[in-house]
Protein backbone atom coordinates (compact mmCIF):
# COMPACT_ATOMS: atom_id res chain seq x y z
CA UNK A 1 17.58 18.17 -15.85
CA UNK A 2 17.30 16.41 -19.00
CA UNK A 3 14.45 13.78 -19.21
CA UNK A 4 14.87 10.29 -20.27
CA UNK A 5 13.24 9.37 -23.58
CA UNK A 6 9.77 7.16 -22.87
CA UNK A 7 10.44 3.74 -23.65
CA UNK A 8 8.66 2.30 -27.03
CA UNK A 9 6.37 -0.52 -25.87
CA UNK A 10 5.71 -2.83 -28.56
CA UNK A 11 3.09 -6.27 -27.45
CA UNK A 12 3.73 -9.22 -29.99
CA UNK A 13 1.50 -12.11 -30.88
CA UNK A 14 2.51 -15.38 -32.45
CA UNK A 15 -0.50 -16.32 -33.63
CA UNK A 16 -1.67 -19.87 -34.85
CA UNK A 17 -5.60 -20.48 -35.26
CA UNK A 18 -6.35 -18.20 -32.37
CA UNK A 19 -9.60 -16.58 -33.92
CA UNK A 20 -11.77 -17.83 -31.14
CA UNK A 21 -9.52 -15.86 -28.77
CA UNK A 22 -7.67 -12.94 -30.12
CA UNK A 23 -10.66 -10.48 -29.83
CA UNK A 24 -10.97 -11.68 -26.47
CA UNK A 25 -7.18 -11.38 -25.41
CA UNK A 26 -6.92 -8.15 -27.29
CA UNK A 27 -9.76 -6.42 -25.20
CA UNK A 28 -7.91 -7.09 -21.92
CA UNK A 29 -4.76 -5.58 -23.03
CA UNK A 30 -4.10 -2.03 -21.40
CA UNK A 31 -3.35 -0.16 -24.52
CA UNK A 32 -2.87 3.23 -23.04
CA UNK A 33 0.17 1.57 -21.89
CA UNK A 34 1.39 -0.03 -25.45
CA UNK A 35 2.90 1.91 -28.54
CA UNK A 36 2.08 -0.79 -30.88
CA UNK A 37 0.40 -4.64 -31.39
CA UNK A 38 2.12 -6.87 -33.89
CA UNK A 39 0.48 -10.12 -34.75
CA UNK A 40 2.61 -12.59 -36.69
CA UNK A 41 -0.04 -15.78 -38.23
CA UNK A 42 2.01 -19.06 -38.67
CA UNK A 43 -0.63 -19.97 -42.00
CA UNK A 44 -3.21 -19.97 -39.38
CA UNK A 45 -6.35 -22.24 -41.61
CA UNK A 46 -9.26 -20.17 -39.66
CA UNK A 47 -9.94 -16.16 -39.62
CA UNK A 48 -6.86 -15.19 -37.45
CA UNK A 49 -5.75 -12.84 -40.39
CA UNK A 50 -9.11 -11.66 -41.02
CA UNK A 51 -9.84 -10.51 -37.30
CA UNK A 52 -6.42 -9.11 -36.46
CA UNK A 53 -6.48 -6.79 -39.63
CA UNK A 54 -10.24 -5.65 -38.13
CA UNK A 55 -8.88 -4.89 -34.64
CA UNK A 56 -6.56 -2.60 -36.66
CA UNK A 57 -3.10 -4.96 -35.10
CA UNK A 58 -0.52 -4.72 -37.50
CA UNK A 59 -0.79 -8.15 -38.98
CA UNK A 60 1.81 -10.05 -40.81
CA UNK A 61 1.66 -13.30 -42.51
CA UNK A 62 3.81 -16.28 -43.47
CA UNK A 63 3.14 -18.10 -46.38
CA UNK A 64 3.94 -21.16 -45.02
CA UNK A 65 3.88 -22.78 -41.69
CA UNK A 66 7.69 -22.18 -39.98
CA UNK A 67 6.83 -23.57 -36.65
CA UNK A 68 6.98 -21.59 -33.05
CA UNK A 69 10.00 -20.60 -33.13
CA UNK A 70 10.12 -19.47 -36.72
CA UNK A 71 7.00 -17.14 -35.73
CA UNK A 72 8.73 -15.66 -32.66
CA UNK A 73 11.68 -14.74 -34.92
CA UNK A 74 9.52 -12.35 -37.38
CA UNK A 75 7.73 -11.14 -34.02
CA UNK A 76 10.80 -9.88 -32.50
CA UNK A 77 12.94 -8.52 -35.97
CA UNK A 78 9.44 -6.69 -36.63
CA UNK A 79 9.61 -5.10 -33.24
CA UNK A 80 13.05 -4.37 -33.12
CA UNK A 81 12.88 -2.02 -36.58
CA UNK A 82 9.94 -0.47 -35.67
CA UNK A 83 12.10 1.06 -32.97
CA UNK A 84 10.64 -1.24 -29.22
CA UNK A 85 12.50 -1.13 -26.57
CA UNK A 86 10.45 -3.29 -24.39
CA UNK A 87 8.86 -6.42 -26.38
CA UNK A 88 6.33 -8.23 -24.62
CA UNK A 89 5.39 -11.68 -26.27
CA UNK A 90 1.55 -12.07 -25.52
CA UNK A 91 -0.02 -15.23 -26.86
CA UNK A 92 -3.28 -14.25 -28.07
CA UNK A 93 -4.95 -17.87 -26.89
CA UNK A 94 -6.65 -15.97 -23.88
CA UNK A 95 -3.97 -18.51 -21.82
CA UNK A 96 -1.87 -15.91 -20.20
CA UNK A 97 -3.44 -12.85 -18.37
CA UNK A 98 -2.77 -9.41 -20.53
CA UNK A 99 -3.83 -7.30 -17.29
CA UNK A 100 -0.05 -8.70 -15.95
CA UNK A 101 1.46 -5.97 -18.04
CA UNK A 102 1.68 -2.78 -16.17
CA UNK A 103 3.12 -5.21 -13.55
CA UNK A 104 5.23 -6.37 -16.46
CA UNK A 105 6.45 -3.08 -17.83
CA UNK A 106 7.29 -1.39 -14.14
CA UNK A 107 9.81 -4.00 -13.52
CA UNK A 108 11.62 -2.54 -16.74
CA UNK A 109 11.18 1.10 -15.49
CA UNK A 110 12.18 0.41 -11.82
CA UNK A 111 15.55 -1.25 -13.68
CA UNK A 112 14.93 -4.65 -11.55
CA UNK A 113 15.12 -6.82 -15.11
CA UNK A 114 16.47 -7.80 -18.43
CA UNK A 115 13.66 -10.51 -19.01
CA UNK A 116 10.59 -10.86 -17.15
CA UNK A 117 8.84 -14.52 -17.35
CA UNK A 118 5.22 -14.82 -16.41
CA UNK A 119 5.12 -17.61 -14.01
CA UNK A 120 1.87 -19.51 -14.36
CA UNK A 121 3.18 -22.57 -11.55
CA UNK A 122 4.90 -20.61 -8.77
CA UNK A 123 2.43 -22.45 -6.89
CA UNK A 124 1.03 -26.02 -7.29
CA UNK A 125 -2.28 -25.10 -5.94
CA UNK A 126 -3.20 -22.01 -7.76
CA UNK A 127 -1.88 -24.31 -11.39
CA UNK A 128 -4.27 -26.69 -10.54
CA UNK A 129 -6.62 -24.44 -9.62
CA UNK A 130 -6.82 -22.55 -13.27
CA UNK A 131 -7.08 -26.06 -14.58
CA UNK A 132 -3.52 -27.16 -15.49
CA UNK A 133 -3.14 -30.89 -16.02
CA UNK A 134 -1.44 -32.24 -13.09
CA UNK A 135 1.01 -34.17 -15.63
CA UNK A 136 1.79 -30.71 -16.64
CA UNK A 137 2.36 -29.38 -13.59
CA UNK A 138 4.78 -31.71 -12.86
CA UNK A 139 6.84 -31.25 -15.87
CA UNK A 140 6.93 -28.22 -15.84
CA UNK A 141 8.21 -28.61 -12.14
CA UNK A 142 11.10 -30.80 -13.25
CA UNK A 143 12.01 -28.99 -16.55
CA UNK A 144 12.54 -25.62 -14.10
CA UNK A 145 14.45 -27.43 -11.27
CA UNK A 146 17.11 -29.31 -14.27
CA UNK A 147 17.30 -25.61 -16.09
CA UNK A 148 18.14 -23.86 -12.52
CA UNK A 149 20.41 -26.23 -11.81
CA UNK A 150 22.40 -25.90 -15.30
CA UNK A 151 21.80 -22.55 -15.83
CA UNK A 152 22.12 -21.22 -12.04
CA UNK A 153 18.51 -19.55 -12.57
CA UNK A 154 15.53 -18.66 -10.59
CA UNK A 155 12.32 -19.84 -12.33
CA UNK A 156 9.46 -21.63 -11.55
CA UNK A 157 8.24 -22.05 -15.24
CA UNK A 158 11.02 -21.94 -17.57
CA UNK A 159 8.33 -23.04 -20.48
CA UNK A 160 6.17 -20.55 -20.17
CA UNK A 161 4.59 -19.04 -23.50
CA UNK A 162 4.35 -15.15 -21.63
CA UNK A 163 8.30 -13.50 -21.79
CA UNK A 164 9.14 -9.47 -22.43
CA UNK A 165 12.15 -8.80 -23.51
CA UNK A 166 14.89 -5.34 -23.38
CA UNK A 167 15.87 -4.22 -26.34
CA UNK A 168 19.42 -4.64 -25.53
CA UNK A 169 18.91 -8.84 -24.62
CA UNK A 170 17.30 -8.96 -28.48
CA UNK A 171 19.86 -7.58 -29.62
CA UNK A 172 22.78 -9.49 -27.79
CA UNK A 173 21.67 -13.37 -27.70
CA UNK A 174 21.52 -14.70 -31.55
CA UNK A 175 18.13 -15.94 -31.24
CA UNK A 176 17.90 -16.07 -34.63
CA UNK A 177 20.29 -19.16 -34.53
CA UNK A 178 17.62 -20.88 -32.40
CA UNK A 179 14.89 -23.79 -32.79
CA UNK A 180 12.26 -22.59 -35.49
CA UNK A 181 10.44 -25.08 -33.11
CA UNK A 182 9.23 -25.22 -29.31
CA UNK A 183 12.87 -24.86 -27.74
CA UNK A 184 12.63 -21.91 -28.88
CA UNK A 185 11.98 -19.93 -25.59
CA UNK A 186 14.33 -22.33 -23.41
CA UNK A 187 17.29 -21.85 -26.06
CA UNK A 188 16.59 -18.36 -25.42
CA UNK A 189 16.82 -18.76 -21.44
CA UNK A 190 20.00 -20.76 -21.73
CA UNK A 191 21.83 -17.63 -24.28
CA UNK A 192 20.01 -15.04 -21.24
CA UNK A 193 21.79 -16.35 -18.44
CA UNK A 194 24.62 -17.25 -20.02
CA UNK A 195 25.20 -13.45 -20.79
CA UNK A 196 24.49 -12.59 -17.38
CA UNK A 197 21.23 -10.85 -18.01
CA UNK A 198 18.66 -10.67 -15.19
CA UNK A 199 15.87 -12.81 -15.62
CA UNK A 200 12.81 -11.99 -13.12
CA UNK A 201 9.69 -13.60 -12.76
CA UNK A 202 5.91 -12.21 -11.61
CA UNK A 203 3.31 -14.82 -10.72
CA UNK A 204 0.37 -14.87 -13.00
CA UNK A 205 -3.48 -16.59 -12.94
CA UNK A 206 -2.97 -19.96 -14.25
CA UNK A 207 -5.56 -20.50 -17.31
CA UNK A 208 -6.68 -23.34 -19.02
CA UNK A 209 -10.18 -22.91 -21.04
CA UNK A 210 -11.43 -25.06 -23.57
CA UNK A 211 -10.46 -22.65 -26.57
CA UNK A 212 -6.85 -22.06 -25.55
CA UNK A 213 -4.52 -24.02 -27.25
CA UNK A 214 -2.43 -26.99 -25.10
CA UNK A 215 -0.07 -29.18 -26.21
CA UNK A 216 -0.88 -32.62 -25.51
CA UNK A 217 0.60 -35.23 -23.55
CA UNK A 218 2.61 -36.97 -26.26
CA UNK A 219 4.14 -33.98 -27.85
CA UNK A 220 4.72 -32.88 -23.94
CA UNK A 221 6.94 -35.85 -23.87
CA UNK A 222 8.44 -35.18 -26.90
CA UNK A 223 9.19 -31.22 -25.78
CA UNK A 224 10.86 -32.04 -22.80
CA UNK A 225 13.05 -34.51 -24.19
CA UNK A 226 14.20 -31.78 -26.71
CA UNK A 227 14.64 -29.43 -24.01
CA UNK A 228 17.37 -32.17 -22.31
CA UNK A 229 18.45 -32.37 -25.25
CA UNK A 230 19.29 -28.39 -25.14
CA UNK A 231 20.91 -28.38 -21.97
CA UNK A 232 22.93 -31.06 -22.15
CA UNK A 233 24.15 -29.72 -25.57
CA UNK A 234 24.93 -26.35 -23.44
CA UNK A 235 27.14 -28.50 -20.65
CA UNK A 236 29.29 -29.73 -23.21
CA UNK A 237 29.43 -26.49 -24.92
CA UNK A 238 30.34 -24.78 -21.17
CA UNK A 239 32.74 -27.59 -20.50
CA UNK A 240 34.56 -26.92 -24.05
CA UNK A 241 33.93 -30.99 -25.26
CA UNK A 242 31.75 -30.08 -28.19
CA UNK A 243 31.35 -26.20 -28.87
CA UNK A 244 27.79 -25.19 -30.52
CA UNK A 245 27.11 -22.15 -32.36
CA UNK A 246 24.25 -20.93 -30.39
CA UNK A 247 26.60 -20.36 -27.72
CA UNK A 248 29.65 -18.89 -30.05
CA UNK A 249 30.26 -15.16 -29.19
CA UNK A 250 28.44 -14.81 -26.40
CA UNK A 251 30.87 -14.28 -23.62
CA UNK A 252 30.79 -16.70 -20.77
CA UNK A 253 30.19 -14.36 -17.83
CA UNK A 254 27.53 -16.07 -14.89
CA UNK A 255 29.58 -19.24 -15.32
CA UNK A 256 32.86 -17.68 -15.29
């Protein structure tokens, strides 16, 4: 019987002034499981650079600042040439729990998902037990119930920093049309279930320390205006008022 080929595991790390935690992230990672570590810095202004290229991560660098979404798209095209097949995005701000990923990677190998989101608020309690702002909470509560609704999904934190990726979703949605800002990840949902992929979620330890990064209430605001912004964009789109190029090509199939 002829064996199927292993899967290349590649972890990547957008990485903005995380040298305070990327040691500390990169110890808990279970690299017997992971074929490679690529660390993308956004012009980081501390020693991001300087510690990656000591923990031996393959370390690239921008030479100017292009925003989150502009560092997830050189974390993924890295990844996909050097040959992954299963591309876990791991920020390295110690805020999301790198011990998640054999739980991560077996829902790939057991065939149960296309995309697997790290759900830090599938429960209230245990959010505002790791120290999540209860502002936050509740966002993050109504961005998930509008996206559902729109998108016909399943999630409990559709803004969640902690996504893995097939191969084959990478190289069907055009991601590289999306926001070089924080829509990024949601533009990316929207494209995902709009191709019918299977998006999964496993619960995860909500963490909030004093060196991971946050974004603040204002720009919180701010975000989740620009995500209503995205799916109401995508309604007209599906409707066929006002067709958008992030959309073009894909084929509608979970809206039929």
């Amino acid at each position: 019987m002829k064996r199927e080929k292993k899967k290349k595991i590649v972890v990547v790390m957008p990485a903005y002034n995380a040298a305070k935690t990327l040691e500390k992230t990169y110890r808990e990672i279970p690299h017997n499981l992971i074929d490679e570590i690529i660390l993308v810095d956004d012009c980081s202004k501390d020693d991001t650079v300087k510690i990656s290229r000591k923990l031996g991560l393959k370390t690239i660098v921008h030479n100017k600042n292009r925003g989150y979404g502009g560092n997830q798209k050189t974390c993924y095209q890295n990844a996909l040439k050097d040959g992954a097949d299963i591309i876990i995005m791991l920020h390295p701000d110690y805020q999301y729990d790198p011990k998640a990923i054999p739980k991560i990677i077996s829902m790939f190998e057991e065939n149960k998902a296309d995309v697997v989101y790290c759900t830090r608020t599938y429960s209230k309690k245990s959010a505002l037990k790791g120290n999540m702002p209860i502002w936050k909470v509740f966002g993050n509560w109504f961005l998930s119930f509008l996206t559902n609704f729109i998108c016909d999904t399943k999630l409990t934190d559709v803004p969640t920093g902690y996504i893995t990726y097939s191969r084959k979703v990478l190289e069907t949605i055009p991601f590289m049309r999306n926001s070089d800002g924080w829509t990024f990840d949601e533009e990316a949902i929207i494209q995902a279930a709009y191709s019918k992929f299977r998006l999964r979620e496993i619960p995860i330890p909500t963490k909030y320390e004093k060196e991971s990064s946050s974004m603040k209430f204002i720009s919180s605001i701010s975000y989740e205006l620009s995500i209503i912004y995205s799916l109401a964009r995508f309604m007209l789109h599906k409707w066929g008022i006002k067709k958008h190029y992030l959309y073009e090509g894909l084929k509608l199939k979970r809206f039929g």
